[in-house]
PDB file of N, CA and C in Angstrom:
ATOM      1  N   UNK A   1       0.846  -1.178   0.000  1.00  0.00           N
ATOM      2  CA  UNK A   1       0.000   0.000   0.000  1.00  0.00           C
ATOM      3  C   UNK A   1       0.887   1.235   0.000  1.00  0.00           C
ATOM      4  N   UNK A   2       0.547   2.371  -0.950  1.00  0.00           N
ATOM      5  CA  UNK A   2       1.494   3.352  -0.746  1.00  0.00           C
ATOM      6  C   UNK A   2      -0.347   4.293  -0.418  1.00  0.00           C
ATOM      7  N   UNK A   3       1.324   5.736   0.416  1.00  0.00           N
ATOM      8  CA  UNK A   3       0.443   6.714   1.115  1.00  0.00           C
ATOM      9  C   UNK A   3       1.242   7.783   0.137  1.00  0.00           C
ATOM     10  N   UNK A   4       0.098   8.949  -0.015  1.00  0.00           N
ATOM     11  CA  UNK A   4       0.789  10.325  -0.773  1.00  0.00           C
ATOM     12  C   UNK A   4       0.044  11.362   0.248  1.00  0.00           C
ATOM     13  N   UNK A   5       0.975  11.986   0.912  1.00  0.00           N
ATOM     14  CA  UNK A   5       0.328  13.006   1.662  1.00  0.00           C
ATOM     15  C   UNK A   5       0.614  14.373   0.952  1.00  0.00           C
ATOM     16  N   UNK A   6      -0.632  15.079   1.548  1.00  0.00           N
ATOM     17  CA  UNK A   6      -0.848  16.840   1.359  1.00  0.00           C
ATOM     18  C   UNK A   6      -1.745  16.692   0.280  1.00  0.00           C
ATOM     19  N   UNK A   7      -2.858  15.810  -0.131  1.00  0.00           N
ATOM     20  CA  UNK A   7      -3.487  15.709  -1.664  1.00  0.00           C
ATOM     21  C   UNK A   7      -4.680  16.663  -1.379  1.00  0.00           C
ATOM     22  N   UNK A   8      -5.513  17.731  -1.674  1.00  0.00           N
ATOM     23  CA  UNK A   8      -6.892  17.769  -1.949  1.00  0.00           C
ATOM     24  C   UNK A   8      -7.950  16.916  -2.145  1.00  0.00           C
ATOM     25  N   UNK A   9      -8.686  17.343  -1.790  1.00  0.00           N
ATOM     26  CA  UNK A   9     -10.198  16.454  -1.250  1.00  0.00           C
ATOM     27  C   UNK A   9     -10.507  15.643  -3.266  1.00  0.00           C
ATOM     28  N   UNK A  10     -10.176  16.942  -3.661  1.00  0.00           N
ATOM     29  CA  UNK A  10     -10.449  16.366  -5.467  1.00  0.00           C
ATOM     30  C   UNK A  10      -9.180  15.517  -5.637  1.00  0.00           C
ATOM     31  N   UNK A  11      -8.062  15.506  -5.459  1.00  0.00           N
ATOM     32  CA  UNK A  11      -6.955  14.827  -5.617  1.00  0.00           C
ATOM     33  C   UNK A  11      -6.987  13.362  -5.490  1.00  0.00           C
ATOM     34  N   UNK A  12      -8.180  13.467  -3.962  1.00  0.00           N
ATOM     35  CA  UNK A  12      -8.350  12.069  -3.427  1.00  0.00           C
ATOM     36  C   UNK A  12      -9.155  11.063  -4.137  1.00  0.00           C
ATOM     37  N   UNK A  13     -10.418  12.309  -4.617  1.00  0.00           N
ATOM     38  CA  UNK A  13     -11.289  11.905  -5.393  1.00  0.00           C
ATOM     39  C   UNK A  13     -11.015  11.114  -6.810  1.00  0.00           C
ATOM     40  N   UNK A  14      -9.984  11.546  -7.276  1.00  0.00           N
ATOM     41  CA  UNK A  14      -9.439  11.287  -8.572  1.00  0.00           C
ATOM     42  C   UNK A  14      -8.376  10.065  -8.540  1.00  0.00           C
ATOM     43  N   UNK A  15      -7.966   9.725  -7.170  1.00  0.00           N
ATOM     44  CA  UNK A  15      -7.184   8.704  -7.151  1.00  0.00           C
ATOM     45  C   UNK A  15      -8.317   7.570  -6.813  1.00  0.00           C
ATOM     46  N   UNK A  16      -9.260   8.008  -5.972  1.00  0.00           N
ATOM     47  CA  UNK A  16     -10.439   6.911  -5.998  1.00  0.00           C
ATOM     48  C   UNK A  16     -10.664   6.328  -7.110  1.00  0.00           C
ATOM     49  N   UNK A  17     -11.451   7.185  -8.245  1.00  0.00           N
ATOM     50  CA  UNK A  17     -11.306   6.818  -9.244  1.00  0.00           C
ATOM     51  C   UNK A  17      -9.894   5.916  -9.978  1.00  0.00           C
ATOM     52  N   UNK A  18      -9.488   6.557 -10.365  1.00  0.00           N
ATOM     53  CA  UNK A  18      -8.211   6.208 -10.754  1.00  0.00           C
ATOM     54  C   UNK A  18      -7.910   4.551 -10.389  1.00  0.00           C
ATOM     55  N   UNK A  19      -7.762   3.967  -8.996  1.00  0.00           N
ATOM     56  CA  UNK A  19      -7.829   3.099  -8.841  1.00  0.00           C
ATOM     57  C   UNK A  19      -8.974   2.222  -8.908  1.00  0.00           C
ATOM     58  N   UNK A  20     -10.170   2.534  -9.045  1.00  0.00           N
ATOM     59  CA  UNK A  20     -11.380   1.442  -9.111  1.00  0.00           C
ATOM     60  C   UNK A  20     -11.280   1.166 -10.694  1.00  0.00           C
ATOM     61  N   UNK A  21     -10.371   1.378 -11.584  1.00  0.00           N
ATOM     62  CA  UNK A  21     -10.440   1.326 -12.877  1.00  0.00           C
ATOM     63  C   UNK A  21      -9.509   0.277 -13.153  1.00  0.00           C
ATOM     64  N   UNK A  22     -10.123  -0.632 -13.665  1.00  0.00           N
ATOM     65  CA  UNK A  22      -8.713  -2.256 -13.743  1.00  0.00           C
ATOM     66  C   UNK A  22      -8.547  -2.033 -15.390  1.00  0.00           C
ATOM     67  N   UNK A  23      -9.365  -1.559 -16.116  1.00  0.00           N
ATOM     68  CA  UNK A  23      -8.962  -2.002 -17.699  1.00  0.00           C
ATOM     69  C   UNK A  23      -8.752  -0.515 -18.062  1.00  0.00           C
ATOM     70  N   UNK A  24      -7.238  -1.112 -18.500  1.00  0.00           N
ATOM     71  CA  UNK A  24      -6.644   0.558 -19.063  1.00  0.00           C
ATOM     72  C   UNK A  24      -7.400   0.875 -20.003  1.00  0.00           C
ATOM     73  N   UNK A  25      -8.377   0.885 -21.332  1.00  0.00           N
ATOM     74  CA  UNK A  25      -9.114   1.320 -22.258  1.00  0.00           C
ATOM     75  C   UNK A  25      -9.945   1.553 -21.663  1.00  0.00           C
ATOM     76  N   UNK A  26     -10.744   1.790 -20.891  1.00  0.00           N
ATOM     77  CA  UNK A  26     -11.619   2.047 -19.737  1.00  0.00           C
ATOM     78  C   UNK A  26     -10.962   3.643 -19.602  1.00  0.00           C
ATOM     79  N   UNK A  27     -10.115   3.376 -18.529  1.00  0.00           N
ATOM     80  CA  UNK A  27      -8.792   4.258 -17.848  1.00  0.00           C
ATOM     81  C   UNK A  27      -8.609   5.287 -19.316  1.00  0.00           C
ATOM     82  N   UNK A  28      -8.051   5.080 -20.171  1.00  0.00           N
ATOM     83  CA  UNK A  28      -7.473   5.921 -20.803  1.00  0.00           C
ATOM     84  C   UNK A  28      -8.814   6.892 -21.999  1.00  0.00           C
ATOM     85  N   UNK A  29     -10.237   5.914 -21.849  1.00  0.00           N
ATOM     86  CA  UNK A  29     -11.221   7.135 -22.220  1.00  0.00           C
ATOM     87  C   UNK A  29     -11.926   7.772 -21.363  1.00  0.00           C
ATOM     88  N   UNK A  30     -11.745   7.309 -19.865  1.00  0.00           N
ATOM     89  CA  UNK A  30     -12.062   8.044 -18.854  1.00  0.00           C
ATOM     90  C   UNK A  30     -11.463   9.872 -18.819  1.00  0.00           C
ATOM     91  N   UNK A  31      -9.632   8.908 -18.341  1.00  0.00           N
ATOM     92  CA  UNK A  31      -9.171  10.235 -18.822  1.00  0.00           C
ATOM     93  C   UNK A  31      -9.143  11.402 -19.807  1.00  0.00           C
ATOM     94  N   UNK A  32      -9.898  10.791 -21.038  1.00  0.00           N
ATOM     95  CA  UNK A  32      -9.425  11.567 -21.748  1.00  0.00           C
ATOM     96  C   UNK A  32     -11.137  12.400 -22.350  1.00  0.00           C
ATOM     97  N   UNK A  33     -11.860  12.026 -21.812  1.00  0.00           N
ATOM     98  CA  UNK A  33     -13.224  12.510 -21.368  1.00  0.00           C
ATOM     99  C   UNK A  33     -12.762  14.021 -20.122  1.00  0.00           C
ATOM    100  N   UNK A  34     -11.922  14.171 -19.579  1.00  0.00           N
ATOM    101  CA  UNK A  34     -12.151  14.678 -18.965  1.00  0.00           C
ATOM    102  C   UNK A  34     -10.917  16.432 -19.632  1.00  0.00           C
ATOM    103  N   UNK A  35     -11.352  17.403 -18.432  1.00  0.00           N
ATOM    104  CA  UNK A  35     -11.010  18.754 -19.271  1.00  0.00           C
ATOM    105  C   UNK A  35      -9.668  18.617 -19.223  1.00  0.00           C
ATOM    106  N   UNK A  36      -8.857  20.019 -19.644  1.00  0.00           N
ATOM    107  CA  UNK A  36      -7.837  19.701 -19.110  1.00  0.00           C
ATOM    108  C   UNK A  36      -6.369  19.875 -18.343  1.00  0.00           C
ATOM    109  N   UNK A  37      -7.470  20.807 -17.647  1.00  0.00           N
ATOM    110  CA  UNK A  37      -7.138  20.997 -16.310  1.00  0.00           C
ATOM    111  C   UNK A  37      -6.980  19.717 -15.355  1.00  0.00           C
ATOM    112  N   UNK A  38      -8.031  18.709 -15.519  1.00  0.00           N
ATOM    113  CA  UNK A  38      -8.547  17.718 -14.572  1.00  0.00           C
ATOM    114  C   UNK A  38      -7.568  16.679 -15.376  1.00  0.00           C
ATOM    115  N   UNK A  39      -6.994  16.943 -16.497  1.00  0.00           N
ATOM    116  CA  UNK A  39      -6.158  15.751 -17.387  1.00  0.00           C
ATOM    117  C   UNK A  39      -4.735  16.095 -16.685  1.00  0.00           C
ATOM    118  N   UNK A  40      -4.730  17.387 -16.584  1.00  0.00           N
ATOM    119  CA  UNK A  40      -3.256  17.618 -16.124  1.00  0.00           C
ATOM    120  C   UNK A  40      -2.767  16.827 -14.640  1.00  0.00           C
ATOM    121  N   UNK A  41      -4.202  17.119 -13.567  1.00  0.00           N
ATOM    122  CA  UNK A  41      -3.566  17.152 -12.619  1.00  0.00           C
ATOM    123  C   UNK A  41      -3.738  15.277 -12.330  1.00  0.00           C
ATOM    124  N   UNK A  42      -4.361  14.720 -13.300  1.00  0.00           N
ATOM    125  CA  UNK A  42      -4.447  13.436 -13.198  1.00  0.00           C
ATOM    126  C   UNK A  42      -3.024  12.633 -13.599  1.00  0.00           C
ATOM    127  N   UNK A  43      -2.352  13.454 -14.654  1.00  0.00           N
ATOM    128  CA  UNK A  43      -0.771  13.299 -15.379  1.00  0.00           C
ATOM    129  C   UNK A  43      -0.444  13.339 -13.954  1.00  0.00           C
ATOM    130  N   UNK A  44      -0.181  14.293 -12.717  1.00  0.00           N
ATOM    131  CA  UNK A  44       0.888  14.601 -11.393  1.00  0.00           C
ATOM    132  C   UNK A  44       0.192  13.387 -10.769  1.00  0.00           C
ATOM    133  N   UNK A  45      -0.929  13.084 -10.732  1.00  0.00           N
ATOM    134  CA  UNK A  45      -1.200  12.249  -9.762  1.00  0.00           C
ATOM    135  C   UNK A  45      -0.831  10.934  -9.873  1.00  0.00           C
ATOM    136  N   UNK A  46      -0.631  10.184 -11.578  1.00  0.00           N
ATOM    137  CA  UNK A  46       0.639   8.829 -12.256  1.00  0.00           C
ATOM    138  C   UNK A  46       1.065   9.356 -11.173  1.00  0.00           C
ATOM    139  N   UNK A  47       2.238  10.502 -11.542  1.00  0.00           N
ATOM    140  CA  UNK A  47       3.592  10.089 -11.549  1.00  0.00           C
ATOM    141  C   UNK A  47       3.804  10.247  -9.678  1.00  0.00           C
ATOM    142  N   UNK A  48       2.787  11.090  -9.504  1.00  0.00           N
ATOM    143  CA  UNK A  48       3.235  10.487  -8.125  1.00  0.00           C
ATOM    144  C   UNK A  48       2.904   9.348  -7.473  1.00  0.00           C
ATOM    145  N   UNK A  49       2.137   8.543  -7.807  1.00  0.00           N
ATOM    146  CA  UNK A  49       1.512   7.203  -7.321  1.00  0.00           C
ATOM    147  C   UNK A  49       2.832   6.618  -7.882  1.00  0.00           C
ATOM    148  N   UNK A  50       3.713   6.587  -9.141  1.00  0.00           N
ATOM    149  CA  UNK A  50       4.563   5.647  -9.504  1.00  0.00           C
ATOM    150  C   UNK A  50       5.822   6.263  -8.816  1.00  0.00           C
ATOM    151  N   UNK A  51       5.674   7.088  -8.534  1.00  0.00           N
ATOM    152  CA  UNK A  51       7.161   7.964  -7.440  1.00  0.00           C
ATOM    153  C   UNK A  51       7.013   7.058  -6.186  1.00  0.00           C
ATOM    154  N   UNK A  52       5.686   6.620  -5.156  1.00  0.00           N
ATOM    155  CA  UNK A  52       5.469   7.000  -3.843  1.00  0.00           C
ATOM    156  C   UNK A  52       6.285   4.982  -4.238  1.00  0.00           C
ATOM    157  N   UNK A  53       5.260   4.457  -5.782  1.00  0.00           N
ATOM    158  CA  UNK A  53       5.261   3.357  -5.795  1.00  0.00           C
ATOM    159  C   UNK A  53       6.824   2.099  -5.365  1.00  0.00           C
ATOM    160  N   UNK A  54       7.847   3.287  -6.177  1.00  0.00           N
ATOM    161  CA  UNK A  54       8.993   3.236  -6.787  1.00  0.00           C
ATOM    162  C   UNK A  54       9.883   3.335  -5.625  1.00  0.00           C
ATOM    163  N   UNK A  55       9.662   4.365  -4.580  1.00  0.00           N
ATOM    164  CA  UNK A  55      10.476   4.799  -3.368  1.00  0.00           C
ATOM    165  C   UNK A  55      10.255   3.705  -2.359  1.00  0.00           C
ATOM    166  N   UNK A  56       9.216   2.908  -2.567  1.00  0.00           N
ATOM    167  CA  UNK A  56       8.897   2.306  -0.947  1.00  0.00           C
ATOM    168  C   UNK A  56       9.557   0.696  -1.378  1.00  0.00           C
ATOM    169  N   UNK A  57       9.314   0.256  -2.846  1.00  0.00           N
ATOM    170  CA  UNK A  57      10.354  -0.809  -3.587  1.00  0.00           C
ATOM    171  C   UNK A  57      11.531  -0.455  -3.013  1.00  0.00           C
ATOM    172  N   UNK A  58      11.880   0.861  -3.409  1.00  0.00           N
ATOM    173  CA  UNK A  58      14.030   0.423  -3.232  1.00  0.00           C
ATOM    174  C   UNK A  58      13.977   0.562  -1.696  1.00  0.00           C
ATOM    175  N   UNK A  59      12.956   1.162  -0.497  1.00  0.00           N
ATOM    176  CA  UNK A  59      12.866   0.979   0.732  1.00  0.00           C
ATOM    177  C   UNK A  59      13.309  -0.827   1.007  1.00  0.00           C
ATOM    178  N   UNK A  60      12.039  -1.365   0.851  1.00  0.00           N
ATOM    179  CA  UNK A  60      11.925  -2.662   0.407  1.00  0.00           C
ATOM    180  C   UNK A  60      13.618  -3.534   0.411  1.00  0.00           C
ATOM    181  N   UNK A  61      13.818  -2.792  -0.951  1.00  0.00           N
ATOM    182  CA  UNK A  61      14.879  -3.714  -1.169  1.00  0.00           C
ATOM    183  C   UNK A  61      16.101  -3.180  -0.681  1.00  0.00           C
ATOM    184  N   UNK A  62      16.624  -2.465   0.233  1.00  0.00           N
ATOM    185  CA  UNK A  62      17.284  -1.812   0.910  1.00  0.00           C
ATOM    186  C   UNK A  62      17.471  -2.727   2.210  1.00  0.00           C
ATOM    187  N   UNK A  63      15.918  -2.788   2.841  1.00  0.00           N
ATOM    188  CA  UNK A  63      15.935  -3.381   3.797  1.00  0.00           C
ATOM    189  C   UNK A  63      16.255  -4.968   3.747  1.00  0.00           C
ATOM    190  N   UNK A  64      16.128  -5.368   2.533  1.00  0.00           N
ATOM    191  CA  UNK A  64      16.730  -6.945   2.202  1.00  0.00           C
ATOM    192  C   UNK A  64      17.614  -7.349   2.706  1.00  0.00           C
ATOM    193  N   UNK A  65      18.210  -6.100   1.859  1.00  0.00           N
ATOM    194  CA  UNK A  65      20.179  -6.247   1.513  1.00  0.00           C
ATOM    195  C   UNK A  65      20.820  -5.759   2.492  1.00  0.00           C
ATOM    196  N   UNK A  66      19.960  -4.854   3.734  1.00  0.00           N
ATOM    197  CA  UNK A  66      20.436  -5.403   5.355  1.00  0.00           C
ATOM    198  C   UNK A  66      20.384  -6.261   5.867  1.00  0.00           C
ATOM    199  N   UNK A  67      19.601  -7.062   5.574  1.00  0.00           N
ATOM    200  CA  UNK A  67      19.105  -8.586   6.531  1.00  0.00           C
ATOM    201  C   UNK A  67      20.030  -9.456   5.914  1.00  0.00           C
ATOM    202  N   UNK A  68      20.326  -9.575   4.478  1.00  0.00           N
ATOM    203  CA  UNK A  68      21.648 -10.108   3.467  1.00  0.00           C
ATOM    204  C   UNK A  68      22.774 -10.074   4.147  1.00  0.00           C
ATOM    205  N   UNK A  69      23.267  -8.770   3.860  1.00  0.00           N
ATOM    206  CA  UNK A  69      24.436  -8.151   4.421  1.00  0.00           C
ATOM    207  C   UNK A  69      25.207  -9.090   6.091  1.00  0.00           C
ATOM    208  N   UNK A  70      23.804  -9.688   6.870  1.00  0.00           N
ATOM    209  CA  UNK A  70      24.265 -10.333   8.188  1.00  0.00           C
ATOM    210  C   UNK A  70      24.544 -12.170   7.652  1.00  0.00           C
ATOM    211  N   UNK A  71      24.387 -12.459   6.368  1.00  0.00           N
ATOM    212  CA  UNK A  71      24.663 -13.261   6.309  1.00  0.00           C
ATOM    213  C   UNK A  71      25.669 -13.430   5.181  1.00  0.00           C
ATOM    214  N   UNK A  72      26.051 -12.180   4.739  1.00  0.00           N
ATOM    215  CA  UNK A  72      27.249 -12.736   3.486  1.00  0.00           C
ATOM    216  C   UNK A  72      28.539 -13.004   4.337  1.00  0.00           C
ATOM    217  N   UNK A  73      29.489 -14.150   3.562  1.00  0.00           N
ATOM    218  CA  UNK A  73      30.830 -14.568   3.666  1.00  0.00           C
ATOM    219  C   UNK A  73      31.654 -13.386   3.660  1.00  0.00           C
TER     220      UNK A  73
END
């Protein structure tokens, strides 16, 4: 589960969305139904879902390669 803090009430709204949507052709005439203003801030809201996604992986695998680290030769 990732968390993105400081979002707007619409921000939240749009990630609601955003995630109840499983079929990208779905997803991508949703988005593109919409203005685009509401297209833009849906573009920041990817890349931060794949930022928050991306940071808590190399967390993840950071913390591996400490637990590793007590068992290499």
């Amino acid at each position: 589960m990732i968390t993105i803090e400081g979002l707007t009430k619409q921000q939240v709204k749009l990630l609601d969305i955003m995630w109840s949507i499983y079929d990208i052709e779905v997803y991508d005439e949703w988005k593109s139904a919409l203005n685009e203003e509401l297209q833009d801030m849906v573009d920041v809201l990817e890349k931060l879902a794949l930022y928050e996604t991306l940071e808590q992986e190399l967390q993840d695998f950071t913390q591996a390669n400490e637990v590793l680290k007590k068992f290499a030769l």
